[in-house]
C-alpha atoms as a PDB file:
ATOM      1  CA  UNK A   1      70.460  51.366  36.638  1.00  0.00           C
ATOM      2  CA  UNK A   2      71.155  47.832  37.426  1.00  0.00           C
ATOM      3  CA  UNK A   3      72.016  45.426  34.795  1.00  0.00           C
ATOM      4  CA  UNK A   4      69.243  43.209  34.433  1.00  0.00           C
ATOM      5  CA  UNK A   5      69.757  39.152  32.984  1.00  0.00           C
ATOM      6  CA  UNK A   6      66.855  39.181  30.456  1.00  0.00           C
ATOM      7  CA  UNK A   7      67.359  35.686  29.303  1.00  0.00           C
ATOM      8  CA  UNK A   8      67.788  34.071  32.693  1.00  0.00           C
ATOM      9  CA  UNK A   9      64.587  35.602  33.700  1.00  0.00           C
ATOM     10  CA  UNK A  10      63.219  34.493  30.544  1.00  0.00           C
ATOM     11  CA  UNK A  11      64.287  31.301  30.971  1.00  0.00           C
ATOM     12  CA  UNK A  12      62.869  31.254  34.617  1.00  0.00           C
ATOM     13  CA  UNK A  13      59.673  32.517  33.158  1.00  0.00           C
ATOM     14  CA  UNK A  14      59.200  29.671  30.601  1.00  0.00           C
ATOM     15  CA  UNK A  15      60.453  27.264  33.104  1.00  0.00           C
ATOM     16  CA  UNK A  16      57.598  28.644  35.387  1.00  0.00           C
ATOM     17  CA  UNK A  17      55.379  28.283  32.399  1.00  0.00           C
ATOM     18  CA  UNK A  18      55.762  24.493  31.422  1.00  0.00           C
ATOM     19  CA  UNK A  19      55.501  23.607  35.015  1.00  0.00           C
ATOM     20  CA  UNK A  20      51.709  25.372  35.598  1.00  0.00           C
ATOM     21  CA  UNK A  21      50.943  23.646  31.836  1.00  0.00           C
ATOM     22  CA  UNK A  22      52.201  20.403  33.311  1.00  0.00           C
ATOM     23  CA  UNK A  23      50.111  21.034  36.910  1.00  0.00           C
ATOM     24  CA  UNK A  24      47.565  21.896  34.279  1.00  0.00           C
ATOM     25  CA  UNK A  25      47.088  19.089  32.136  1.00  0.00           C
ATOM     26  CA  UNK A  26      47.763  16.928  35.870  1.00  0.00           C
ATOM     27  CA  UNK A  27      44.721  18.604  36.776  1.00  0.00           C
ATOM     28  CA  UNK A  28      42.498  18.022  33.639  1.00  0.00           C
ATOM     29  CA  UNK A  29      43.324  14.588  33.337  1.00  0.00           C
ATOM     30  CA  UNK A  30      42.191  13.719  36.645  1.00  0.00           C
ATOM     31  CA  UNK A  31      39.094  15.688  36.411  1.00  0.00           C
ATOM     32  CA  UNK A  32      38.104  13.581  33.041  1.00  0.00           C
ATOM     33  CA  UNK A  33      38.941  10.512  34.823  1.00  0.00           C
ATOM     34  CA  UNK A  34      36.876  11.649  38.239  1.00  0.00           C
ATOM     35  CA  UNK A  35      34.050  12.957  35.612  1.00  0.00           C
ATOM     36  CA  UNK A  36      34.377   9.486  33.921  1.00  0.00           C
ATOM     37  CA  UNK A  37      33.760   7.680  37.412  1.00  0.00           C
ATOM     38  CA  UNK A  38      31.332   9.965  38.177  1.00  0.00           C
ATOM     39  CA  UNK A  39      29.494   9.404  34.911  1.00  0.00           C
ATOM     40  CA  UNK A  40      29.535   5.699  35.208  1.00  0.00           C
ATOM     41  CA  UNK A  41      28.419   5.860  38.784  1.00  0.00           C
ATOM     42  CA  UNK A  42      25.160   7.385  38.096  1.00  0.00           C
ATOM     43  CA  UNK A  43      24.171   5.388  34.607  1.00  0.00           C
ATOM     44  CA  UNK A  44      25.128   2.874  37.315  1.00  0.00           C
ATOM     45  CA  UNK A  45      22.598   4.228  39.675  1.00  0.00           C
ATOM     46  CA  UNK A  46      19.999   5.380  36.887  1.00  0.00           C
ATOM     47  CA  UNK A  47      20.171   1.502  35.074  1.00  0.00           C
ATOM     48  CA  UNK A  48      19.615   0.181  39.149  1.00  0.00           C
ATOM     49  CA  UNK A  49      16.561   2.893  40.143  1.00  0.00           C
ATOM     50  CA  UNK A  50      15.092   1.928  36.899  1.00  0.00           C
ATOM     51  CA  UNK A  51      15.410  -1.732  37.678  1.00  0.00           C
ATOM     52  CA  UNK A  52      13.448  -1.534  41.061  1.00  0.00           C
ATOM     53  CA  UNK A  53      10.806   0.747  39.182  1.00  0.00           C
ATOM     54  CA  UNK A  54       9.998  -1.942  37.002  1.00  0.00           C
ATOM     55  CA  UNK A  55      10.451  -4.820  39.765  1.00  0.00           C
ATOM     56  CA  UNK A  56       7.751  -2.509  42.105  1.00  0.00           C
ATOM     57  CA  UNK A  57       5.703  -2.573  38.648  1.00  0.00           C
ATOM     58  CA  UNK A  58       5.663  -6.398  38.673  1.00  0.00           C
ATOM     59  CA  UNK A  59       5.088  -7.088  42.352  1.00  0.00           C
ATOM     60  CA  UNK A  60       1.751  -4.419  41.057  1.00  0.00           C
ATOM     61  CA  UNK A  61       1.012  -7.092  38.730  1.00  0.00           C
ATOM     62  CA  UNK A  62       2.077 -10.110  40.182  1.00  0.00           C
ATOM     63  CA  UNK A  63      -0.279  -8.915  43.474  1.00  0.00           C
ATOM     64  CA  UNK A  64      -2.829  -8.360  40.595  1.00  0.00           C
ATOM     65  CA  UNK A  65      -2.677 -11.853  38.431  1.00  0.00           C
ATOM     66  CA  UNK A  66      -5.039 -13.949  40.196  1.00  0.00           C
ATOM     67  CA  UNK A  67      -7.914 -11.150  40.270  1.00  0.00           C
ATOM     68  CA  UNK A  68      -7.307 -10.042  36.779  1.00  0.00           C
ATOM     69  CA  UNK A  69      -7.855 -14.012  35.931  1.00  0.00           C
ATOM     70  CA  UNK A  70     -10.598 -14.361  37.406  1.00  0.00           C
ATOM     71  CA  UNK A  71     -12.003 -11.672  35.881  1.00  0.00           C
ATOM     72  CA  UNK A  72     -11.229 -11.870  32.119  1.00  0.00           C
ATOM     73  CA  UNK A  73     -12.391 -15.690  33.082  1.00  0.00           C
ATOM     74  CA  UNK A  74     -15.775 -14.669  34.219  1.00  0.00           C
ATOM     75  CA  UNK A  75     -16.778 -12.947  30.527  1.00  0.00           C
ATOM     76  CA  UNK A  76     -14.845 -15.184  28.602  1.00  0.00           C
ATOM     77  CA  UNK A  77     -16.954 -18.171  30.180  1.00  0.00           C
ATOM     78  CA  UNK A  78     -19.998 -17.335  29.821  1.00  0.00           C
ATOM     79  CA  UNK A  79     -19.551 -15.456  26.128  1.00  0.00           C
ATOM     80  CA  UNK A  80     -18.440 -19.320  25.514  1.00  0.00           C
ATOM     81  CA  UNK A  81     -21.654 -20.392  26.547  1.00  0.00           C
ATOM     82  CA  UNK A  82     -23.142 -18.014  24.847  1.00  0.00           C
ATOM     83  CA  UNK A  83     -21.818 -19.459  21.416  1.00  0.00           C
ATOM     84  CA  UNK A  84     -23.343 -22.928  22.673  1.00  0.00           C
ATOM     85  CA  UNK A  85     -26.643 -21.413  22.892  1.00  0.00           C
ATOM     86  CA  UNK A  86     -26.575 -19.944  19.871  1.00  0.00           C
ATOM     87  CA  UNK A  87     -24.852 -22.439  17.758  1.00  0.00           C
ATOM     88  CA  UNK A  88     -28.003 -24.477  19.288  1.00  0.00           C
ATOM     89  CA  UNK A  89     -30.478 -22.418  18.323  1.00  0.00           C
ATOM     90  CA  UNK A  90     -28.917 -22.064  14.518  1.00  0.00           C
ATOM     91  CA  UNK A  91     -29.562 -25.562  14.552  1.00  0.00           C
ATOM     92  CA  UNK A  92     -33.644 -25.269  15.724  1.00  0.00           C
ATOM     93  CA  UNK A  93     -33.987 -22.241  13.185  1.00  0.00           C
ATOM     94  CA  UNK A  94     -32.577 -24.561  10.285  1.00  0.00           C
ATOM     95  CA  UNK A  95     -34.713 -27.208  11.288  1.00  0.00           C
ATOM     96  CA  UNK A  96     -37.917 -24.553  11.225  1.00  0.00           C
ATOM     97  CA  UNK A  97     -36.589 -23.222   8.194  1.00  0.00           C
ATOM     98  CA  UNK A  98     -36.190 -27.089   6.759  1.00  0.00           C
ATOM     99  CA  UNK A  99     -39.472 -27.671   7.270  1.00  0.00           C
ATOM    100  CA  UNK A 100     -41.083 -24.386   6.540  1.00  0.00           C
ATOM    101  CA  UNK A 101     -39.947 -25.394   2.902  1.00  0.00           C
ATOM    102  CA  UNK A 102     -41.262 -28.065   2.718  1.00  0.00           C
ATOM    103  CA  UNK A 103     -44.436 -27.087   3.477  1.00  0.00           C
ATOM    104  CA  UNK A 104     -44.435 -24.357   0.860  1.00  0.00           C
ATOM    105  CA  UNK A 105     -43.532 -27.117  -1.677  1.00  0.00           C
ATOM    106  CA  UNK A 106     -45.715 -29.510  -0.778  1.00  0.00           C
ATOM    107  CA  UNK A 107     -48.685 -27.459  -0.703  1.00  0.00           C
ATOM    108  CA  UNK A 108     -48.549 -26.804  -4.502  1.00  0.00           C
ATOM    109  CA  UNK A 109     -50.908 -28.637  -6.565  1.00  0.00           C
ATOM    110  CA  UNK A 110     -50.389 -28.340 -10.231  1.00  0.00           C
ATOM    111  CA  UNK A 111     -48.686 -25.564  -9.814  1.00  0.00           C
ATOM    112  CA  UNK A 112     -51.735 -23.678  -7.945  1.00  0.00           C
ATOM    113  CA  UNK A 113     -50.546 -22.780  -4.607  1.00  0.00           C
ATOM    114  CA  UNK A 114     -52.821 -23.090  -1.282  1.00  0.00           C
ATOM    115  CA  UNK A 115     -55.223 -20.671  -0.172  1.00  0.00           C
ATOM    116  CA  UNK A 116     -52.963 -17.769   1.651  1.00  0.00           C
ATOM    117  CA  UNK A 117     -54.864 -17.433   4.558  1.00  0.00           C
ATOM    118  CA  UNK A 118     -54.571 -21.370   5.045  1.00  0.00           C
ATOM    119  CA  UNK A 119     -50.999 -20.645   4.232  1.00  0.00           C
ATOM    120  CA  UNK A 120     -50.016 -18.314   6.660  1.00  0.00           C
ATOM    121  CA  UNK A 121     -52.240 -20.392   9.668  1.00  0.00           C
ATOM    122  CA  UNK A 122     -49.584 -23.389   9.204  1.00  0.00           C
ATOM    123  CA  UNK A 123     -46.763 -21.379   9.349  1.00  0.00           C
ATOM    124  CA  UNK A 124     -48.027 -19.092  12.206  1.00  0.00           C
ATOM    125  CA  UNK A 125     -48.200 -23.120  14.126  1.00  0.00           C
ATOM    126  CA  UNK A 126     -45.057 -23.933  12.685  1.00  0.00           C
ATOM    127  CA  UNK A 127     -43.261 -20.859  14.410  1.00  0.00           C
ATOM    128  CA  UNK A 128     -44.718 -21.257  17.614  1.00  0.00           C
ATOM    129  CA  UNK A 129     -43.803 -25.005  18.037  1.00  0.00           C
ATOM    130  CA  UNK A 130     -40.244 -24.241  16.801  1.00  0.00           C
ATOM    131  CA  UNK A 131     -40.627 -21.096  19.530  1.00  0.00           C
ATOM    132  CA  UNK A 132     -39.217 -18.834  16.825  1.00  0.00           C
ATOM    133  CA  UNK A 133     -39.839 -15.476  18.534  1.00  0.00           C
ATOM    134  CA  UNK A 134     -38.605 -16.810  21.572  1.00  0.00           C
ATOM    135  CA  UNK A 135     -35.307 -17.680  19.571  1.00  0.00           C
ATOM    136  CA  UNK A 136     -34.958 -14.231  17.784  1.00  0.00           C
ATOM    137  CA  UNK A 137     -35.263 -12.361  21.195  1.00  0.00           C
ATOM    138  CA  UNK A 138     -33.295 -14.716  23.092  1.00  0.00           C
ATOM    139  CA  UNK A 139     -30.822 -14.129  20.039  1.00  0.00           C
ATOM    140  CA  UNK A 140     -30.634 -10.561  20.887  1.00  0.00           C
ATOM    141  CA  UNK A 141     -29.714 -10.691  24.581  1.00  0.00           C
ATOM    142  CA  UNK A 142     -27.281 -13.474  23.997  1.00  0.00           C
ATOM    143  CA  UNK A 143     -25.590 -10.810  21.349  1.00  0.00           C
ATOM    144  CA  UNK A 144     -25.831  -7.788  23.388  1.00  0.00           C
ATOM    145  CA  UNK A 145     -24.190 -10.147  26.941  1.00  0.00           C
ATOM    146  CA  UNK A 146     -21.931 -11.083  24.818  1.00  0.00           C
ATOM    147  CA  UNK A 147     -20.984  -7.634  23.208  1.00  0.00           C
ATOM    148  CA  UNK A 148     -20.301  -6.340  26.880  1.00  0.00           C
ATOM    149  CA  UNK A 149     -18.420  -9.231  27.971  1.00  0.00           C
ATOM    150  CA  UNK A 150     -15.731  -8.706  24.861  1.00  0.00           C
ATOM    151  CA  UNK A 151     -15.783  -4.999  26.165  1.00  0.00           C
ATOM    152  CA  UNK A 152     -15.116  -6.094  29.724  1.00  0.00           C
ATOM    153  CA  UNK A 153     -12.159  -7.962  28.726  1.00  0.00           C
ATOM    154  CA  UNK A 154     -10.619  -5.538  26.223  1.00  0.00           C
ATOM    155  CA  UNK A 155     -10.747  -3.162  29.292  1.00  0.00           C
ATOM    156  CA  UNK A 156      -8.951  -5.282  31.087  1.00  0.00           C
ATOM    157  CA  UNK A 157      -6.498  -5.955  28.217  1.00  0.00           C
ATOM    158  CA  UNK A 158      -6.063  -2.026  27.546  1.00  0.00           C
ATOM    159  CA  UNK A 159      -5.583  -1.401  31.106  1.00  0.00           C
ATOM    160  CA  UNK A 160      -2.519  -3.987  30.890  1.00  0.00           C
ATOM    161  CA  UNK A 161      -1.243  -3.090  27.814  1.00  0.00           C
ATOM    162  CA  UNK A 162      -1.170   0.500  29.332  1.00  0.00           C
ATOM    163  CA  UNK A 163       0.310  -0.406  32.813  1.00  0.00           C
ATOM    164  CA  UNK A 164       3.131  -2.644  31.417  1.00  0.00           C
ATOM    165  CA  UNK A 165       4.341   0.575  28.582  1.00  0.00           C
ATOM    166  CA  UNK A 166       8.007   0.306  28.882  1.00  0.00           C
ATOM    167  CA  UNK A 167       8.778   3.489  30.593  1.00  0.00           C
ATOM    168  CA  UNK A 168      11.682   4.729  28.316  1.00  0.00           C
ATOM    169  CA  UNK A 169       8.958   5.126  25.977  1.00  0.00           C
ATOM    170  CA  UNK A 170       7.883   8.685  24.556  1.00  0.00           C
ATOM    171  CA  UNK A 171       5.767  10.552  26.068  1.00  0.00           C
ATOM    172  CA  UNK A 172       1.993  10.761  25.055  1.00  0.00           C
ATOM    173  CA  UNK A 173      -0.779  13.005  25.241  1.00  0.00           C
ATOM    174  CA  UNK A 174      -3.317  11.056  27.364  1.00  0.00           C
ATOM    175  CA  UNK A 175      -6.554  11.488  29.506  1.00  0.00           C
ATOM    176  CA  UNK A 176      -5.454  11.143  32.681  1.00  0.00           C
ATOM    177  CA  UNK A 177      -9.229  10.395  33.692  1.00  0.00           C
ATOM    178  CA  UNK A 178      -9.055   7.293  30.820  1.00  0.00           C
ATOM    179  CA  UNK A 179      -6.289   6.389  32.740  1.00  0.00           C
ATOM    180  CA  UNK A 180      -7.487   6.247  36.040  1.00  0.00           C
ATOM    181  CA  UNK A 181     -10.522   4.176  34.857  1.00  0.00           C
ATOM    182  CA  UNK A 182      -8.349   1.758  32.939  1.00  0.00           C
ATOM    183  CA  UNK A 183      -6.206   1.268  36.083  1.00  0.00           C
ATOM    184  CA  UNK A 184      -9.540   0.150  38.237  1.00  0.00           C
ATOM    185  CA  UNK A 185     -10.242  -1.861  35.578  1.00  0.00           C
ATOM    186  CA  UNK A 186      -7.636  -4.041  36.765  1.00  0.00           C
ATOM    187  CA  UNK A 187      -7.595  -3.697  40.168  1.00  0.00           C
ATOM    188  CA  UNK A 188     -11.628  -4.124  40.087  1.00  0.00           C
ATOM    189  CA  UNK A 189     -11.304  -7.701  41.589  1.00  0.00           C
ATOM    190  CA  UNK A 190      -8.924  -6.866  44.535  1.00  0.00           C
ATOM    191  CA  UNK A 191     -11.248  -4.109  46.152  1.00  0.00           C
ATOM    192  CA  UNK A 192     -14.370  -5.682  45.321  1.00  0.00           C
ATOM    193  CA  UNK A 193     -16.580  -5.706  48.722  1.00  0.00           C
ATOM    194  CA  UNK A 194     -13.731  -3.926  50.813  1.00  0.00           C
ATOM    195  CA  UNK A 195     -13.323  -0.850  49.226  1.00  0.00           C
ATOM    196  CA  UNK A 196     -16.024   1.421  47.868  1.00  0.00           C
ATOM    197  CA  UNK A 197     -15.290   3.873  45.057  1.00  0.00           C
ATOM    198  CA  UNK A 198     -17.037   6.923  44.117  1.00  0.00           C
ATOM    199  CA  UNK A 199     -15.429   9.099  41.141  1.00  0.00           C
ATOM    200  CA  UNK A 200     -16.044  13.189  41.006  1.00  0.00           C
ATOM    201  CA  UNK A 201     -14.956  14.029  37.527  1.00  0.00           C
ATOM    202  CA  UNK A 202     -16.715  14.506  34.204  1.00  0.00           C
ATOM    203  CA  UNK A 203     -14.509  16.086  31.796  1.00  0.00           C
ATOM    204  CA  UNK A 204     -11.471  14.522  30.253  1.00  0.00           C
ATOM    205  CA  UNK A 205      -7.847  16.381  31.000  1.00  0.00           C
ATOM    206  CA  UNK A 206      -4.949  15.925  28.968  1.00  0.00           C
ATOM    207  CA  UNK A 207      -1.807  15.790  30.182  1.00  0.00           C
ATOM    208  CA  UNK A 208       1.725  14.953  28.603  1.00  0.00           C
ATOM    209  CA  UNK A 209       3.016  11.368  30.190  1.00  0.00           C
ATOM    210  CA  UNK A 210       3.365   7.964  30.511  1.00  0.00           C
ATOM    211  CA  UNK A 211       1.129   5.746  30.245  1.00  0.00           C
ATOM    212  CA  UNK A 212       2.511   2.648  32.191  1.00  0.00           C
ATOM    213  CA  UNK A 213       3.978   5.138  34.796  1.00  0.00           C
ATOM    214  CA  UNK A 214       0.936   6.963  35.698  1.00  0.00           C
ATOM    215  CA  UNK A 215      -0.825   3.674  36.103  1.00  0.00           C
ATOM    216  CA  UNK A 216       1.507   2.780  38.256  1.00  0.00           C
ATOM    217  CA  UNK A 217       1.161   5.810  40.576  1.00  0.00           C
ATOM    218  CA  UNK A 218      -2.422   5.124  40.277  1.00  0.00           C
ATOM    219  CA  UNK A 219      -2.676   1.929  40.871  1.00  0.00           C
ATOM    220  CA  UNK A 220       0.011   2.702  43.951  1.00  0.00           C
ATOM    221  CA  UNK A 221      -2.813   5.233  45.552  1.00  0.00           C
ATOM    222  CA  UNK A 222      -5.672   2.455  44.954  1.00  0.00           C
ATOM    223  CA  UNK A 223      -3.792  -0.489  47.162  1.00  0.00           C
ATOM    224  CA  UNK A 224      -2.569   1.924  49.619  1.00  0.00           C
ATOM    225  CA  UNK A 225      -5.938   3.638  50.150  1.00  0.00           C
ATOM    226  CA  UNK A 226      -7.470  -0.637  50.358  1.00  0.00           C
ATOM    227  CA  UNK A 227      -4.828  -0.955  52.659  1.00  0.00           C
ATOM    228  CA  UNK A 228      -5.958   1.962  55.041  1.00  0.00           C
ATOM    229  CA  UNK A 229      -9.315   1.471  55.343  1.00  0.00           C
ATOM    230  CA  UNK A 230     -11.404  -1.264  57.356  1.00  0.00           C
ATOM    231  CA  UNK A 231     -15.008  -2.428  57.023  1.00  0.00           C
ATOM    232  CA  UNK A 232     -17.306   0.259  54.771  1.00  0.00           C
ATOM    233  CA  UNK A 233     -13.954   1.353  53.454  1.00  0.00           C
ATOM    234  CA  UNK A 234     -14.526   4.219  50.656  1.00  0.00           C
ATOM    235  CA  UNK A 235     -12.569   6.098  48.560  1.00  0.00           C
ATOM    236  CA  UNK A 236     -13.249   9.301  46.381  1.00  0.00           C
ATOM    237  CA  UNK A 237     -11.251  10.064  43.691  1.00  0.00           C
ATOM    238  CA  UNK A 238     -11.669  13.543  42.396  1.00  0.00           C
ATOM    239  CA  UNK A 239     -10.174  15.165  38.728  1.00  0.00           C
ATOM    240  CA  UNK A 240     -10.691  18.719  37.851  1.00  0.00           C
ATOM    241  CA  UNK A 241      -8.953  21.411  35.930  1.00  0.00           C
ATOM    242  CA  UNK A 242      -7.086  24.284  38.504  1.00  0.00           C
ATOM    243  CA  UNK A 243      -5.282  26.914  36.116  1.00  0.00           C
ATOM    244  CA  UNK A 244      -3.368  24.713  34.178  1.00  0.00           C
ATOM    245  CA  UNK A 245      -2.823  21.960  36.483  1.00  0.00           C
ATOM    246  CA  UNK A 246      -5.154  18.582  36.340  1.00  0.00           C
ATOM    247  CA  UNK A 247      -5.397  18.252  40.167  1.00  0.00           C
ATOM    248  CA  UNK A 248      -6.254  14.490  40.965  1.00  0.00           C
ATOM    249  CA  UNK A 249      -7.568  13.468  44.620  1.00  0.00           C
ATOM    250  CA  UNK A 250      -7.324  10.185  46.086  1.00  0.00           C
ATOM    251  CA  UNK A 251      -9.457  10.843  49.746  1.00  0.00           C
ATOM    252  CA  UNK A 252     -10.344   7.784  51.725  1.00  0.00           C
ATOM    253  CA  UNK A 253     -11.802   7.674  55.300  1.00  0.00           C
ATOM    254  CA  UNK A 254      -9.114   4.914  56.404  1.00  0.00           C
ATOM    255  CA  UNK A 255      -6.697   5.319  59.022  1.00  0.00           C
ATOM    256  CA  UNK A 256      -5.315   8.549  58.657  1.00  0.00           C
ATOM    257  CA  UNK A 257      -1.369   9.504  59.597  1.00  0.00           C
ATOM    258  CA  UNK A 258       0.052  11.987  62.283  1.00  0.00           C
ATOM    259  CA  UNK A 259       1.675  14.641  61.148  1.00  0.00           C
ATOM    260  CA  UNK A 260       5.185  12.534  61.802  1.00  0.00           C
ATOM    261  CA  UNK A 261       4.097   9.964  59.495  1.00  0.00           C
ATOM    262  CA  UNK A 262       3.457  12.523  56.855  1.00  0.00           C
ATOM    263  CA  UNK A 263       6.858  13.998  56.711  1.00  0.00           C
ATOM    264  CA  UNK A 264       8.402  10.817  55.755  1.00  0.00           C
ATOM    265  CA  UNK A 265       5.512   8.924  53.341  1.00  0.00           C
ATOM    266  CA  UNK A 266       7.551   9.520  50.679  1.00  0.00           C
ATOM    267  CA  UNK A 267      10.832   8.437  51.586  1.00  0.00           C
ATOM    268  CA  UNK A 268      12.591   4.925  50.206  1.00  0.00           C
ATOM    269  CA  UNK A 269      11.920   2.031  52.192  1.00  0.00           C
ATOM    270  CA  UNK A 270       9.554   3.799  55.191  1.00  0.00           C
ATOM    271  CA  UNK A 271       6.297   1.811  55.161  1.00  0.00           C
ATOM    272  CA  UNK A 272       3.618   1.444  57.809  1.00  0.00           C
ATOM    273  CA  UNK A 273       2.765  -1.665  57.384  1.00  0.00           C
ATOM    274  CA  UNK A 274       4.073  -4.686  58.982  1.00  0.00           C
ATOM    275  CA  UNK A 275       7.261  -6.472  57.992  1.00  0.00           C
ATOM    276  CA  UNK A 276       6.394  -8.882  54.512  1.00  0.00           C
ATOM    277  CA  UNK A 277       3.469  -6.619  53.522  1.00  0.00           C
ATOM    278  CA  UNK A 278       5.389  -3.692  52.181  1.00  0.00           C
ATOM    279  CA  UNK A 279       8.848  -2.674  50.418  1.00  0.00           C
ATOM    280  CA  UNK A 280       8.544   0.686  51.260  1.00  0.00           C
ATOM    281  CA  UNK A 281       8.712   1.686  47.700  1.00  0.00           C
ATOM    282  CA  UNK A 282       5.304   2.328  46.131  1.00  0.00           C
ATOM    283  CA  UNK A 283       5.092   6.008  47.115  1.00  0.00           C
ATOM    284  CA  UNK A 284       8.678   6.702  47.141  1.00  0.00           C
ATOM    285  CA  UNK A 285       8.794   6.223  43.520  1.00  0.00           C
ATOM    286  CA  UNK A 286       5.126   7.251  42.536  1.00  0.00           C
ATOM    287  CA  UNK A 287       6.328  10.852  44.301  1.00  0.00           C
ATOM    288  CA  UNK A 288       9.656  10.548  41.794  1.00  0.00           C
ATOM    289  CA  UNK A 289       7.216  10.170  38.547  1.00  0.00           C
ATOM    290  CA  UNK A 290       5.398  12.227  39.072  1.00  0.00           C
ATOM    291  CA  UNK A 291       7.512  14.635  39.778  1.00  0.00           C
ATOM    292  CA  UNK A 292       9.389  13.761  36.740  1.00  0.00           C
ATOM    293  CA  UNK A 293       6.149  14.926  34.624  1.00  0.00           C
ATOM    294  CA  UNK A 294       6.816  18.197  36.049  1.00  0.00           C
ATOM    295  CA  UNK A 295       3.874  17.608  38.729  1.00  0.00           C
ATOM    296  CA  UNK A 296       3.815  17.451  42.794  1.00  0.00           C
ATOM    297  CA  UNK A 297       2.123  14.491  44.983  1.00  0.00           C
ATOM    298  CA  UNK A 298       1.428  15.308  48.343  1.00  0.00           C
ATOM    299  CA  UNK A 299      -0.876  14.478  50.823  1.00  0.00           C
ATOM    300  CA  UNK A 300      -2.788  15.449  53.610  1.00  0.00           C
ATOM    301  CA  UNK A 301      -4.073  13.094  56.447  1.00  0.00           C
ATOM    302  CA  UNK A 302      -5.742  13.156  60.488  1.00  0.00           C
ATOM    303  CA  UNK A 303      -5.083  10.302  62.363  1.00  0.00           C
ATOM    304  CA  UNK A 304      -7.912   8.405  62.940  1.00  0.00           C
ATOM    305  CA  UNK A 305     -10.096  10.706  59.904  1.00  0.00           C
ATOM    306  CA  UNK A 306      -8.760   9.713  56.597  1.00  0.00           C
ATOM    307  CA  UNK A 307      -5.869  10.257  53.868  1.00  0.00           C
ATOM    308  CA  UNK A 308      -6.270  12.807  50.690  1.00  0.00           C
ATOM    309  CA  UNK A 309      -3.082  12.095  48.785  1.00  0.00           C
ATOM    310  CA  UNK A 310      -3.118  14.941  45.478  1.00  0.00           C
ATOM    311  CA  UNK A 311      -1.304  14.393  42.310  1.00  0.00           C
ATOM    312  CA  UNK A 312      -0.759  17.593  40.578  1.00  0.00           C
ATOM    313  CA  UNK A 313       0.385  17.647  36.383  1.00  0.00           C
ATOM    314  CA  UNK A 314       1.060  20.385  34.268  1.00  0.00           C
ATOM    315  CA  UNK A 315      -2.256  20.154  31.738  1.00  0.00           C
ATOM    316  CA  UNK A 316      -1.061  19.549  27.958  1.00  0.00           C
ATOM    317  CA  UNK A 317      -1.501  22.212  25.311  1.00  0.00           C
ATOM    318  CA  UNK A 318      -4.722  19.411  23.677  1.00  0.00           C
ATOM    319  CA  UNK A 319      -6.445  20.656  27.273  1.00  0.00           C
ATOM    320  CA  UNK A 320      -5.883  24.725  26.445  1.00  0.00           C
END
């Protein structure tokens, strides 16, 4: 049997050793610095999708401003002159009311008062010079005008508040139907008399979400569907419960895309529209919101016969 060197092979074996620890720790060290790049890229990449998510959400608005004054003007103006009115009529009924007393006290004669009947004849003429009833009534639509006009604008004010949520912001449980209406609330003014909107949905249905970002996505669908359509444009927007889905249909009779058209709606930066009247954006990142509430947007379309884009969410355990 051969003699065998037992500590030079030991010593080769430990040499061996320290030099795959070595390669090793190479190794690791440049995958934590790769994984650190790596890292840093995407927070990069997160911090700059998130940045032109909330730039798309303020072109929304900024396209919206002008409509949305208008229309929190129209209420506000005339509940103003509604406070005229009535601060002039508080001034007729204090008059009436002036005079009414003095005719009580000075038709006292040593402390024996008038006949009623006589009584009640002046003051029946005294009310209908002053036009009391008229007053009192008048009073009452002024109130009630007035009343919807506050309602109209804190619609409009909810439906910002809503829209602008930061979108880092925890998740809610929300009627996705509220939601919808809210968003029409402020896009009201910029489809008035060119887009026609008829709603098939009753019941609320609860979802887990954003706020601000399903507005967005709604509001997204609204423009687009304004922007397909011509004269007698229409759209029909659809919510009902499918298993445990809310299934919400946006179907207009605009346009409509080929089938080529279709297979690239959602991707960044392809728009149909003409150069300056699009960023290509809008349903790239209403398909990436939804679809980070767990849900699917897709559509369906025939040139030339109308758009039905579908926004699917997982229903929240308030709608079981």
């Amino acid at each position: 049997m051969a003699n065998v060197d037992y500590k030079a092979a030991y010593e080769r074996q430990k040499k061996a050793r320290e030099i795959a620890e070595d390669l090793l720790e190479n190794r690791s060290r440049e995958l934590y610095e790769a994984n650190k790049s790596l890292q840093y890229a995407y927070n990069k990449l997160k911090g700059q999708k998130e940045k032109i998510v909330h730039q798309e959400k303020l072109a929304s608005l900024g396209q919206l401003c002008a409509g949305l004054a208008h229309e929190i003007n129209n209420p506000a103006g005339y509940i103003k002159s509604n406070l005229n009115t009535l601060r002039n009529y508080s001034e007729e009924l204090t008059v009436f009311f002036k005079v009414l007393d003095d005719i009580l006290s000075a038709h006292k004669i040593d402390n024996i008062q008038v006949p009623i009947v006589e009584l009640i004849e002046i003051i029946q003429t005294l009310r209908k010079d002053c036009e009391v009833n008229y007053l009192l009534d008048d009073i009452k639509s002024i109130a009630s005008e007035s009343r919807e006009g506050i309602s109209r604008i804190e619609s409009i004010v909810k439906g910002l508040r809503d829209f602008s949520r930061p979108d880092e912001a925890e998740p809610d449980i929300l009627d996705v139907v509220q939601c919808i209406e809210n968003t029409l609330s402020l896009v009201k003014m910029k489809i008035k008399d060119k887009l026609y909107v008829c709603y098939d949905y009753a019941d609320p249905l609860y979802v887990k979400g954003q706020q601000g970002s399903l507005s967005q996505v709604f509001l997204n669908l609204i423009i687009n569907a304004l922007h397909a359509v011509g004269d007698n444009g229409r759209l029909i927007i659809k919510a009902k419960k499918e298993t445990e889905f809310a299934v919400i249909s946006f179907i207009d009779n605009g346009c409509g895309m080929g089938s080529d058209v279709c297979e690239k709606i959602f991707e960044p930066f392809f728009t149909t529209k003409k150069n300056g009247q699009g960023t290509g954006l809008g349903l790239s990142i209403s398909h990436g919101i939804i679809k980070t509430h767990g849900g699917l947007l897709s559509v369906e379309s025939v040139e030339g016969q109308g758009t039905c884009f579908i926004v699917k969410l997982p229903l929240s355990e308030a709608d079981d």
